[in-house]
Protein backbone atom coordinates (compact mmCIF):
# COMPACT_ATOMS: atom_id res chain seq x y z
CA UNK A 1 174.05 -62.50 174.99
CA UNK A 2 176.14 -59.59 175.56
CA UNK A 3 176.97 -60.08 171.46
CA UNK A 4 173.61 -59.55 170.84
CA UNK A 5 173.20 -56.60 172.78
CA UNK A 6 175.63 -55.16 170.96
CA UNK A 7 174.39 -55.86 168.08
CA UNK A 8 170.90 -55.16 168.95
CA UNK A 9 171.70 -51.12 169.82
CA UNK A 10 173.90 -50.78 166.99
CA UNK A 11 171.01 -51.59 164.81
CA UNK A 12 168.78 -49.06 166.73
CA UNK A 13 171.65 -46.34 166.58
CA UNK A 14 171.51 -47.20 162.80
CA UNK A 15 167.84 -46.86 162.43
CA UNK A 16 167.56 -43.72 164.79
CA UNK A 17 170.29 -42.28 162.47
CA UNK A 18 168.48 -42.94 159.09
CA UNK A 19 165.57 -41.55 160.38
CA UNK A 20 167.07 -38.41 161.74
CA UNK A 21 168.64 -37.86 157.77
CA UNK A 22 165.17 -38.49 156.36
CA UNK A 23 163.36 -35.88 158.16
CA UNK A 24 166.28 -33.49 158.16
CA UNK A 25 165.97 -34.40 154.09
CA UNK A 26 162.58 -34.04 154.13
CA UNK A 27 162.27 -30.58 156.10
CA UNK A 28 164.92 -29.50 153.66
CA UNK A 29 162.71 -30.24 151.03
CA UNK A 30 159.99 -28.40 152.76
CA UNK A 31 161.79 -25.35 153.46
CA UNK A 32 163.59 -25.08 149.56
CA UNK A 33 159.69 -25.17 148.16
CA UNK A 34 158.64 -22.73 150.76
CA UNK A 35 161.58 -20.33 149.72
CA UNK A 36 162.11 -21.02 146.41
CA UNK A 37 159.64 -18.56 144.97
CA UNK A 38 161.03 -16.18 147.70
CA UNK A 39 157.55 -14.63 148.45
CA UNK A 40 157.08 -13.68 151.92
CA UNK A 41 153.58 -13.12 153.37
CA UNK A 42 152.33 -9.42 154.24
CA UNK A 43 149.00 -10.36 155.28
CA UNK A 44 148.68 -12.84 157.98
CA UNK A 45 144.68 -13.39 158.09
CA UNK A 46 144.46 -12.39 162.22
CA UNK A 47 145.75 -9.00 162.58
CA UNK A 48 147.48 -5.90 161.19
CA UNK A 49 150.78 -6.62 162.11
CA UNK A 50 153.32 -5.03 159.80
CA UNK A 51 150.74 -2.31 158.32
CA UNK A 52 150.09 1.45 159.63
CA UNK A 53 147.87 3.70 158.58
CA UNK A 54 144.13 3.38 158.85
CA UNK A 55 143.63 0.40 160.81
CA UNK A 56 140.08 1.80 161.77
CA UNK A 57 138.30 1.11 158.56
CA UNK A 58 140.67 -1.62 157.74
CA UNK A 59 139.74 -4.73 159.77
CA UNK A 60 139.99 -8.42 159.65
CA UNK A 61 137.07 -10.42 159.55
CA UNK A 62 137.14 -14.31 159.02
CA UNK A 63 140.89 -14.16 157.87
CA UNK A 64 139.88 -11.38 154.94
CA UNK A 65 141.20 -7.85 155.20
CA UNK A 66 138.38 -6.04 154.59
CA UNK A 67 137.84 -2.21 154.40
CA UNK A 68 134.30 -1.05 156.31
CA UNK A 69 134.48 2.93 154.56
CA UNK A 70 131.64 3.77 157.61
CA UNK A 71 133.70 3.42 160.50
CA UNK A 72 135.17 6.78 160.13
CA UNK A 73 138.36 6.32 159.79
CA UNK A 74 141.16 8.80 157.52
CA UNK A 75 143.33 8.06 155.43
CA UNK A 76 144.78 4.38 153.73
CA UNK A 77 146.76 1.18 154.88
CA UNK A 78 150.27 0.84 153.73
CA UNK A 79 153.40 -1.68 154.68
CA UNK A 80 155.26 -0.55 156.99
CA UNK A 81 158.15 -1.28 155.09
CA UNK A 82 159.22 0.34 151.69
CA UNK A 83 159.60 -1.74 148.53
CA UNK A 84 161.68 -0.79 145.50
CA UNK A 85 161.28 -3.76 142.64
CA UNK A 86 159.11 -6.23 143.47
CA UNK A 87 156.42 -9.19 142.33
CA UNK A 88 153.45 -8.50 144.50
CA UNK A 89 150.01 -10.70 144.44
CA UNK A 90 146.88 -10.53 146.29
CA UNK A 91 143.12 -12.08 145.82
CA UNK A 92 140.43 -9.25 145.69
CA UNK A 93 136.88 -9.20 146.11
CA UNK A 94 134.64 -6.06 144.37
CA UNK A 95 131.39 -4.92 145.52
CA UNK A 96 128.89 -3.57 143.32
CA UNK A 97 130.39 0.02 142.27
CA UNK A 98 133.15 -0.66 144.35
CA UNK A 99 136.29 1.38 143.99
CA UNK A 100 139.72 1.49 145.64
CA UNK A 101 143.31 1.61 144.65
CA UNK A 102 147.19 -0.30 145.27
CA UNK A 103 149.09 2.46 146.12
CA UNK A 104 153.03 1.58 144.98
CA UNK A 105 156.16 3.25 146.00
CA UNK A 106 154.53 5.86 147.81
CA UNK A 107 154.81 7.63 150.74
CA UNK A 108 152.68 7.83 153.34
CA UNK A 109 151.39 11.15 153.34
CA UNK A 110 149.54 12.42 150.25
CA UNK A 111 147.73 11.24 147.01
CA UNK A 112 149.19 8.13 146.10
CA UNK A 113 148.20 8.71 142.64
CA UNK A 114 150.65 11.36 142.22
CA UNK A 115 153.06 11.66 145.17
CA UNK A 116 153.40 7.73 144.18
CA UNK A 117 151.54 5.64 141.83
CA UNK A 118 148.31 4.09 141.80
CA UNK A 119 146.92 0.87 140.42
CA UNK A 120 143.04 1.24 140.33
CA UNK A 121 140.88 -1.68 141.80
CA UNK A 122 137.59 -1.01 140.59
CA UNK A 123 134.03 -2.51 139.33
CA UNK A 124 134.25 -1.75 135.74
CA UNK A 125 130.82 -2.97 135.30
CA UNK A 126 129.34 -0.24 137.22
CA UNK A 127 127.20 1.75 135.20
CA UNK A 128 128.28 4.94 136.74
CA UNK A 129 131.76 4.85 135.53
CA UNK A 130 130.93 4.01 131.74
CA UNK A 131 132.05 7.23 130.54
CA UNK A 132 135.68 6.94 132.44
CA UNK A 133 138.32 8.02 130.82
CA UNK A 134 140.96 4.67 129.95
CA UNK A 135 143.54 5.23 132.35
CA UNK A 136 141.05 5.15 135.34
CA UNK A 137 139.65 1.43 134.59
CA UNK A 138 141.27 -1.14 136.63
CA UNK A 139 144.09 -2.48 136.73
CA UNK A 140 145.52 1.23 134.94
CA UNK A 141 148.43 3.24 135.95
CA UNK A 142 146.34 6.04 137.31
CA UNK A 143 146.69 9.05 134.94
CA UNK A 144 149.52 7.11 133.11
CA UNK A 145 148.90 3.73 132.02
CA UNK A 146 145.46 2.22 130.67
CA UNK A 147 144.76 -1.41 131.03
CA UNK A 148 143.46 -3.52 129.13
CA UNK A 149 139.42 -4.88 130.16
CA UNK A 150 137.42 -7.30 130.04
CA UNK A 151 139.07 -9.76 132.41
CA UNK A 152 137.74 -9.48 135.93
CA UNK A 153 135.46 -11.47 137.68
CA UNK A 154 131.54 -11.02 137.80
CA UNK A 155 131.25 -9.15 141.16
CA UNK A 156 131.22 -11.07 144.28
CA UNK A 157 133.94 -13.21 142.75
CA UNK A 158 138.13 -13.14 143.55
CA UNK A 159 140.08 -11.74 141.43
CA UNK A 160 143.94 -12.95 141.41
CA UNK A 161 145.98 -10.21 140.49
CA UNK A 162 150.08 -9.97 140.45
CA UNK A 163 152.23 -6.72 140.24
CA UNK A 164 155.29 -7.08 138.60
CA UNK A 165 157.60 -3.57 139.21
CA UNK A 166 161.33 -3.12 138.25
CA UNK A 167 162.61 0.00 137.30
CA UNK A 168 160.67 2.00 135.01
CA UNK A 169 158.75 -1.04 134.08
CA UNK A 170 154.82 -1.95 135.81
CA UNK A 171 153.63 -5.43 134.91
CA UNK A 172 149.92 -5.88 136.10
CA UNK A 173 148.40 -9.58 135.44
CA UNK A 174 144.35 -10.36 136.56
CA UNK A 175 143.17 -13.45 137.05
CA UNK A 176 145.93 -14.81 134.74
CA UNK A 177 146.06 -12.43 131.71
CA UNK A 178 148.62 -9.29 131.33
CA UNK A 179 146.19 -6.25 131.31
CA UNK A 180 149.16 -3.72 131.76
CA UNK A 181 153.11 -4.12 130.49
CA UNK A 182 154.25 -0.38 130.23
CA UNK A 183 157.41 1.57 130.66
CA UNK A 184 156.59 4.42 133.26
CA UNK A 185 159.43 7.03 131.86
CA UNK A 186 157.91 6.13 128.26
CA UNK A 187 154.69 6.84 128.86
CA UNK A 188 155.22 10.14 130.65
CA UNK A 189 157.94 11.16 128.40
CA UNK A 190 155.40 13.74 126.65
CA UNK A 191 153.16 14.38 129.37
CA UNK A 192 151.05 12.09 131.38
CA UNK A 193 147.46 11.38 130.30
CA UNK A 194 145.63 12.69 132.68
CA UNK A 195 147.74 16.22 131.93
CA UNK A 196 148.73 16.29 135.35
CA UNK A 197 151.86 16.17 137.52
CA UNK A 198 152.56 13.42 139.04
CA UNK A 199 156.27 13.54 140.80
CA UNK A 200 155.69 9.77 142.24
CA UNK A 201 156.83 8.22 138.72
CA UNK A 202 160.60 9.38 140.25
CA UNK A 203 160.30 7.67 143.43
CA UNK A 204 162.72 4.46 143.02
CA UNK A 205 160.63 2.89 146.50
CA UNK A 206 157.85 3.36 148.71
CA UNK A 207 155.47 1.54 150.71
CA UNK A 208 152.35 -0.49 149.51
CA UNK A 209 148.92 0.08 150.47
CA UNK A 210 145.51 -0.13 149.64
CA UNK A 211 143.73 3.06 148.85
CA UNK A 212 140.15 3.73 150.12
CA UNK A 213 137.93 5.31 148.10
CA UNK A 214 134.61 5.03 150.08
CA UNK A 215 133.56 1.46 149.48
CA UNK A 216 133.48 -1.96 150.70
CA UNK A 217 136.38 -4.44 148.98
CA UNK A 218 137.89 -7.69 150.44
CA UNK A 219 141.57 -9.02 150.35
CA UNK A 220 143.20 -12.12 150.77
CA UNK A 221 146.35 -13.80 150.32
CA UNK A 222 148.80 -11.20 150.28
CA UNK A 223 152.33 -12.45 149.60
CA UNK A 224 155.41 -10.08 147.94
CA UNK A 225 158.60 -10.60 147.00
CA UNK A 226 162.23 -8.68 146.46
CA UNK A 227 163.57 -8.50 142.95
């Protein structure tokens, strides 16, 4: 009797054990998918936390970040922390005419578009800005950089965009096709387009934010990571 006692809890030791490795092999698993693109959420769909700025007109509403440009509020919302090279991707939603911008490596004070650099989010559709000049459609390098069109969304739809910065070099991809792959220094070499200065193409890191421009735009699924 006692034998099979013995026996009986060795065998349950055994199976306890097994079971411990699987799930410790399994949450391994897990955690090496979770961290092997090495993306790290900014946005986590119920508050601000790790963003300053203008959390007036930037507000969460069913898990979207969502800018309301009526609520008075100054200024933009930026990371709190600064990024130097980095792969950056969000899901954007445009309202008719809508316009707004992704600051990068800027600081948090001034015009992004020239104290740091500016990505433009904006309806190209929009009848008023059909006589923009190229570097001010979306997706552009404001003043710097045009994109390439033709590759958003009808409006009310999300847009998946990625931002791919490492050194000199800004990588913009929408909705799966590469609508800017530019060498800052290059480009500005002989002046930017726009003819104006714009000291931010120095800065080697700054904070991230989205840039208000007076209209309504949704965001979702905000994730970034280190290079």
């Amino acid at each position: 009797m006692k034998t099979q006692q013995k026996t009986y809890q060795k065998r349950i030791r055994l199976v306890a054990m097994v079971t411990g490795l699987l799930l410790g092999f399994q949450w391994t698993i897990v955690n090496a998918q979770s961290d092997s693109e090495g993306f790290l959420e900014l946005f986590n769909g119920k508050d601000l936390s790790g963003w300053v700025g203008n959390k007036t007109d930037y507000v969460v509403e069913d898990g979207v970040l969502v800018i309301r440009p009526d609520r008075g509020g100054q200024g933009n919302l930026f990371t709190e922390k600064e990024y130097e090279d980095f792969h950056f991707k969000f899901d954007f939603q445009l309202t008719p005419g809508a316009n707004n911008g992704l600051g990068i490596r800027a600081p948090l004070k001034g015009d992004a578009a020239y104290v740091g650099m500016e990505l433009q989010i904006l309806d190209n559709t929009a009848e008023k800005y059909a006589n923009l000049h190229e570097y001010q459609y979306h997706g552009s390098v404001y003043g710097v950089i045009a994109a390439k069109r033709g590759f958003l969304k009808p409006v009310g739809e999300w847009n998946s965009e990625e931002v791919i910065v490492k050194g000199n070099k800004v990588k913009v991809i929408l909705n799966g096709h590469t609508i800017v792959n530019g060498d800052i220094k290059k480009a500005s070499k002989n002046g930017t387009k726009d003819g104006k200065d714009h000291p931010g193409l120095l800065r080697e890191k700054g904070h991230i934010g989205f840039l208000g421009h007076g209209s309504v735009v949704k965001f979702k699924n905000i994730w970034i990571k280190e290079l």
